[in-house]
C-alpha atoms as a PDB file:
ATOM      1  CA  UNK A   1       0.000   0.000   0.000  1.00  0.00           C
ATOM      2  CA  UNK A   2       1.474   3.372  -1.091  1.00  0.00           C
ATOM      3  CA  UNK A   3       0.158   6.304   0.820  1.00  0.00           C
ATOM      4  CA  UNK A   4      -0.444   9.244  -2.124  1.00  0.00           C
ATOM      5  CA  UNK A   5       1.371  12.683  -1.940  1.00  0.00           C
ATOM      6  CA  UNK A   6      -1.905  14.741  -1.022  1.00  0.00           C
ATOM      7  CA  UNK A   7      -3.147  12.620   1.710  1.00  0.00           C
ATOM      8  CA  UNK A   8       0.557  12.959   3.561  1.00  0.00           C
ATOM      9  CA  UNK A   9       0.855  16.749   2.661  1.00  0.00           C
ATOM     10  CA  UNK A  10      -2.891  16.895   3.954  1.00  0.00           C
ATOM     11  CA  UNK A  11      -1.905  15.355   7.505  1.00  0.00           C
ATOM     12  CA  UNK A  12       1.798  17.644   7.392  1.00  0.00           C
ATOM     13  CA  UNK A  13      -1.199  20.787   6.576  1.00  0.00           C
ATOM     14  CA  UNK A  14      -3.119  19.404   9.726  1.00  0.00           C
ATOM     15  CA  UNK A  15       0.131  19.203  11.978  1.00  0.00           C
ATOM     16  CA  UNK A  16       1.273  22.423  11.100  1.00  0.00           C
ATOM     17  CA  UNK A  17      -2.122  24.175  12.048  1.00  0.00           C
ATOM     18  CA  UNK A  18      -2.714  21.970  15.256  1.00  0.00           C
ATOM     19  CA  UNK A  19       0.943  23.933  16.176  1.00  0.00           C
ATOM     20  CA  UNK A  20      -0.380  27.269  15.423  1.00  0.00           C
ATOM     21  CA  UNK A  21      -1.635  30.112  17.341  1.00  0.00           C
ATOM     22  CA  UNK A  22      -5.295  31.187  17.019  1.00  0.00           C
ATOM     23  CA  UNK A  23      -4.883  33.801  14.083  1.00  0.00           C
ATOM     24  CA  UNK A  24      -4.119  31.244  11.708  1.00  0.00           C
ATOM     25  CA  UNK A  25      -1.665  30.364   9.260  1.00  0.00           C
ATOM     26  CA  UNK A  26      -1.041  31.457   5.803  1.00  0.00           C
ATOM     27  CA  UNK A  27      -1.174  29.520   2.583  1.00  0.00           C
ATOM     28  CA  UNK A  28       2.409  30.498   1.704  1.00  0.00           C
ATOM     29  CA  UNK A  29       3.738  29.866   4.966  1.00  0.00           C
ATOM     30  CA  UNK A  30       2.167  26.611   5.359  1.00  0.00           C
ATOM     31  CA  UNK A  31       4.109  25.688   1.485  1.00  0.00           C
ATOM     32  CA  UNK A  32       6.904  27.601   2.664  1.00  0.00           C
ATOM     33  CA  UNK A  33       7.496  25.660   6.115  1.00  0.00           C
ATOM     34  CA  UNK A  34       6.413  22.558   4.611  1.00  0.00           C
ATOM     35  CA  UNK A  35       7.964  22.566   1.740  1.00  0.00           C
ATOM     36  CA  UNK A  36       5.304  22.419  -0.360  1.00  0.00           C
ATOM     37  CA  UNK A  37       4.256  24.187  -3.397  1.00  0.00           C
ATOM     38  CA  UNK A  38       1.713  26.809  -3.308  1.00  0.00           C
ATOM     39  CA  UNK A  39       0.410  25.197  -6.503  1.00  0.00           C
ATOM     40  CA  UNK A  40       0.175  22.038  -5.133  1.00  0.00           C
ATOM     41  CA  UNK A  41      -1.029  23.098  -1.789  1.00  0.00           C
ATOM     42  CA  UNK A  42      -4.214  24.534  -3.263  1.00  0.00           C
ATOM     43  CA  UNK A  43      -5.939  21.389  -4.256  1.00  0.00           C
ATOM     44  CA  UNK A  44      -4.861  19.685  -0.552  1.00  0.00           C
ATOM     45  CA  UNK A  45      -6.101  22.645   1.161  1.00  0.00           C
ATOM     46  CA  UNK A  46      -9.331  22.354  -1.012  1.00  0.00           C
ATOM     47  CA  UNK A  47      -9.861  19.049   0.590  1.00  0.00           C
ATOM     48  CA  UNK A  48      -9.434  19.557   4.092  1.00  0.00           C
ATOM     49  CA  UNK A  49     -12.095  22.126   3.924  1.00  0.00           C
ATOM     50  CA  UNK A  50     -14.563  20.047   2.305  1.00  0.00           C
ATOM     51  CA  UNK A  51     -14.088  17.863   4.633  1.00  0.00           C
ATOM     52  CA  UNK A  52     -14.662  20.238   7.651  1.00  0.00           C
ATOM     53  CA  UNK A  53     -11.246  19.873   9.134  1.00  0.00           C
ATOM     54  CA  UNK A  54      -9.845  23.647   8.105  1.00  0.00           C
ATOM     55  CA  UNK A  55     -11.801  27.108   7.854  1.00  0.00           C
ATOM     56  CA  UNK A  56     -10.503  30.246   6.458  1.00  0.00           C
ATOM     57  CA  UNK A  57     -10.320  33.055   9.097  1.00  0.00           C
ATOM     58  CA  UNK A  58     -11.856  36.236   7.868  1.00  0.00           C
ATOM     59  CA  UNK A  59     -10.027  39.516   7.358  1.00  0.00           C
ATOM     60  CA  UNK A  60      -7.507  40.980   5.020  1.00  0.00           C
ATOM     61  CA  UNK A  61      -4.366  38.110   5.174  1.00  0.00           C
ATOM     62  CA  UNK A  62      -7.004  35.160   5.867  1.00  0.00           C
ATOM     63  CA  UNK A  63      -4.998  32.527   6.978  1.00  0.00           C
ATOM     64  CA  UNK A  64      -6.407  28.835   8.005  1.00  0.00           C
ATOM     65  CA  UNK A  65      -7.372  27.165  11.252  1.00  0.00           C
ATOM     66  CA  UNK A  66      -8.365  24.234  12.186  1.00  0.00           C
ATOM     67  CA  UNK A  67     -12.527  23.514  12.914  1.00  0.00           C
ATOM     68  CA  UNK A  68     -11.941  21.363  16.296  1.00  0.00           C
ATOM     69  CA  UNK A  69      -9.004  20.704  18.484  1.00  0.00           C
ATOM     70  CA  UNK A  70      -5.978  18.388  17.706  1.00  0.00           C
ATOM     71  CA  UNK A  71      -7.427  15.509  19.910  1.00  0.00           C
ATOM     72  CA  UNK A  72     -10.516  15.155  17.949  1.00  0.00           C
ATOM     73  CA  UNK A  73      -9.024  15.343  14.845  1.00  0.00           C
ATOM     74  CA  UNK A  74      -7.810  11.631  13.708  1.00  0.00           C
ATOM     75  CA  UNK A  75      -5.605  10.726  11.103  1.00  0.00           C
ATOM     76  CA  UNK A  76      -8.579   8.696   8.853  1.00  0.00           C
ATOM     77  CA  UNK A  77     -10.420  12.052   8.995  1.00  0.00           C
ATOM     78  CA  UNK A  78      -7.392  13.123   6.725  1.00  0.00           C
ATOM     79  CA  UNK A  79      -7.214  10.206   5.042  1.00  0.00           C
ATOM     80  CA  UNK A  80     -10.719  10.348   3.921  1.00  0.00           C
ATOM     81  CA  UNK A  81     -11.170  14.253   2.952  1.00  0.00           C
ATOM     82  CA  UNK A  82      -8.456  12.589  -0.506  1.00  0.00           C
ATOM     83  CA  UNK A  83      -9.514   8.929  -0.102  1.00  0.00           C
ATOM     84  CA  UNK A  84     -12.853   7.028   0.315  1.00  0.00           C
ATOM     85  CA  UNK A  85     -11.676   4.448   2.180  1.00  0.00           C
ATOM     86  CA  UNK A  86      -8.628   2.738   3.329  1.00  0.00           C
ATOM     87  CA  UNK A  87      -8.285  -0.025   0.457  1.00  0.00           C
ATOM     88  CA  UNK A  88      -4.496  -1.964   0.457  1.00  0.00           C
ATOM     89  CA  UNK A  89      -6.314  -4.415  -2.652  1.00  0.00           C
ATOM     90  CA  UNK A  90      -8.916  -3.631  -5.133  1.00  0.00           C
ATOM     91  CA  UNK A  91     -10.229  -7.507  -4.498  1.00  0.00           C
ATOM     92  CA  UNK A  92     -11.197  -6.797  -0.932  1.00  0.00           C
ATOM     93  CA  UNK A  93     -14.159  -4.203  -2.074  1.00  0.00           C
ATOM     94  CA  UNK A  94     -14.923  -4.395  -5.901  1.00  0.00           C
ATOM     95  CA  UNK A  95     -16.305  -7.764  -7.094  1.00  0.00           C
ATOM     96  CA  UNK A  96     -15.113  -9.612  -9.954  1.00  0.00           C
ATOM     97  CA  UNK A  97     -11.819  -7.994  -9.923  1.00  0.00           C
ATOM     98  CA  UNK A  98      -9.853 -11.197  -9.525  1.00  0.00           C
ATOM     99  CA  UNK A  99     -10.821 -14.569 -10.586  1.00  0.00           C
ATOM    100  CA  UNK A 100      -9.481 -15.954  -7.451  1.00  0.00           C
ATOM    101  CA  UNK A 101     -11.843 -14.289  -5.291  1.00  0.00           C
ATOM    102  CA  UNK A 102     -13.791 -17.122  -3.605  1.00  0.00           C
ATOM    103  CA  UNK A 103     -10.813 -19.534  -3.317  1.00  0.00           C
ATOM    104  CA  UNK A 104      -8.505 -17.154  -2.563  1.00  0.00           C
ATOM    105  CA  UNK A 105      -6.429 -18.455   0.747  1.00  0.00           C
ATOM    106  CA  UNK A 106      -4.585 -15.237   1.318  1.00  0.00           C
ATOM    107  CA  UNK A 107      -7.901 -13.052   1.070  1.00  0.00           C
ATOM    108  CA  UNK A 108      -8.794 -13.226   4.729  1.00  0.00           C
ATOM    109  CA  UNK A 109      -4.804 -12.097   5.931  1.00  0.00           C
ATOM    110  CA  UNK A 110      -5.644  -9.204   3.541  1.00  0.00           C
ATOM    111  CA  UNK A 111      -8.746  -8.326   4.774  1.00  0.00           C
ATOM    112  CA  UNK A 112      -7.265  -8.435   8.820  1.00  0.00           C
ATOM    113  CA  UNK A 113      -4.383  -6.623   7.538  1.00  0.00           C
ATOM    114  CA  UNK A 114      -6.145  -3.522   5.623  1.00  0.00           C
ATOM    115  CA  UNK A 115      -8.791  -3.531   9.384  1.00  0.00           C
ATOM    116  CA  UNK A 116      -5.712  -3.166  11.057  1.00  0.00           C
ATOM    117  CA  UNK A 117      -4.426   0.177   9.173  1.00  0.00           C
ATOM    118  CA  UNK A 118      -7.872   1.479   8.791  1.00  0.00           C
ATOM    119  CA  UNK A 119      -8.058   0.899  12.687  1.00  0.00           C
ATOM    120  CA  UNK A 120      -5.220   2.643  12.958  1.00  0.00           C
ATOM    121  CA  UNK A 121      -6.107   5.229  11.430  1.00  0.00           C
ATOM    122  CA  UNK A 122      -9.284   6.158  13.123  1.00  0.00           C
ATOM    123  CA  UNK A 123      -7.360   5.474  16.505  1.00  0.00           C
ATOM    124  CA  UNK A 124      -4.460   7.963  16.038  1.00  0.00           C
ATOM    125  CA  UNK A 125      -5.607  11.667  16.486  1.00  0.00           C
ATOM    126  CA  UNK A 126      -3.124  14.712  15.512  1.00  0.00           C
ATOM    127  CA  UNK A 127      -2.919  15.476  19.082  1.00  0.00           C
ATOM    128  CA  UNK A 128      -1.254  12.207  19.664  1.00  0.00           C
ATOM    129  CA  UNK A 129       0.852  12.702  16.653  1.00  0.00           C
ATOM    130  CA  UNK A 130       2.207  15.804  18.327  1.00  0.00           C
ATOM    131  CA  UNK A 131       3.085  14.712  21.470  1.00  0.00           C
ATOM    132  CA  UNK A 132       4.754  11.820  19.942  1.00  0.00           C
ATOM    133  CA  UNK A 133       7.320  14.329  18.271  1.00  0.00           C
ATOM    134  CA  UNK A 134       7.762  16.135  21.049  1.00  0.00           C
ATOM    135  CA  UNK A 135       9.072  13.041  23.183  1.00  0.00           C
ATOM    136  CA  UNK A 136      11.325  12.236  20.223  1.00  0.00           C
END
């Protein structure tokens, strides 16, 4: 399973406003601390406000801030606002996509293994990512 670009520059977006103060952060300084382009920044930060995770903060430099705090804010939420769903095999969720599907011996480690990252997911909140690279 290979994580795409915008879902880990969406979670590196999240981080960096869980970190910031309440007047919110700038699109340029968000691509220019995370080394992300503004270009490519727009479509990510597109995302994590249709999802409901970011909100632009009104006046003259609108920055972003988050919608809810850090701790209530999990890493699927992310995931999802670029993803449906966590999905490490097309066979696991679209029928008739591998010939092997009913006899397939393997399917069930699959299955347990793409529960566990999607549990994972939903378990880990930014907060917790924060405090995690603080003690490192």
């Amino acid at each position: 399973m290979k994580v795409n670009t915008k879902i880990r520059y969406g979670l590196r977006t999240i981080i960096e406003l869980a970190q910031a103060d309440d007047t919110g952060v700038l699109q340029k300084d968000i691509a220019e601390h995370q080394q992300i382009s503004n270009k490519y920044l727009d479509p990510i930060i597109s995302g994590l406000k249709a999802k409901g995770l970011i909100r632009n903060v009104k006046g003259k430099k609108s920055g972003y801030l988050l919608t809810k705090s850090p701790d209530k804010i999990s890493v699927n939420d992310v995931f999802t606002a670029f993803e449906p769903k966590v999905c490490i095999l097309d066979c696991l969720y679209s029928a008739g996509v591998c010939d092997r599907e009913l006899v397939c011996s393997a399917r069930d480690f699959w299955k347990d293994l793409n529960s566990l990252i999607d549990s994972k997911l939903k378990q880990t909140t930014i907060a917790e990512i924060i405090l995690n690279e603080k003690k490192n």
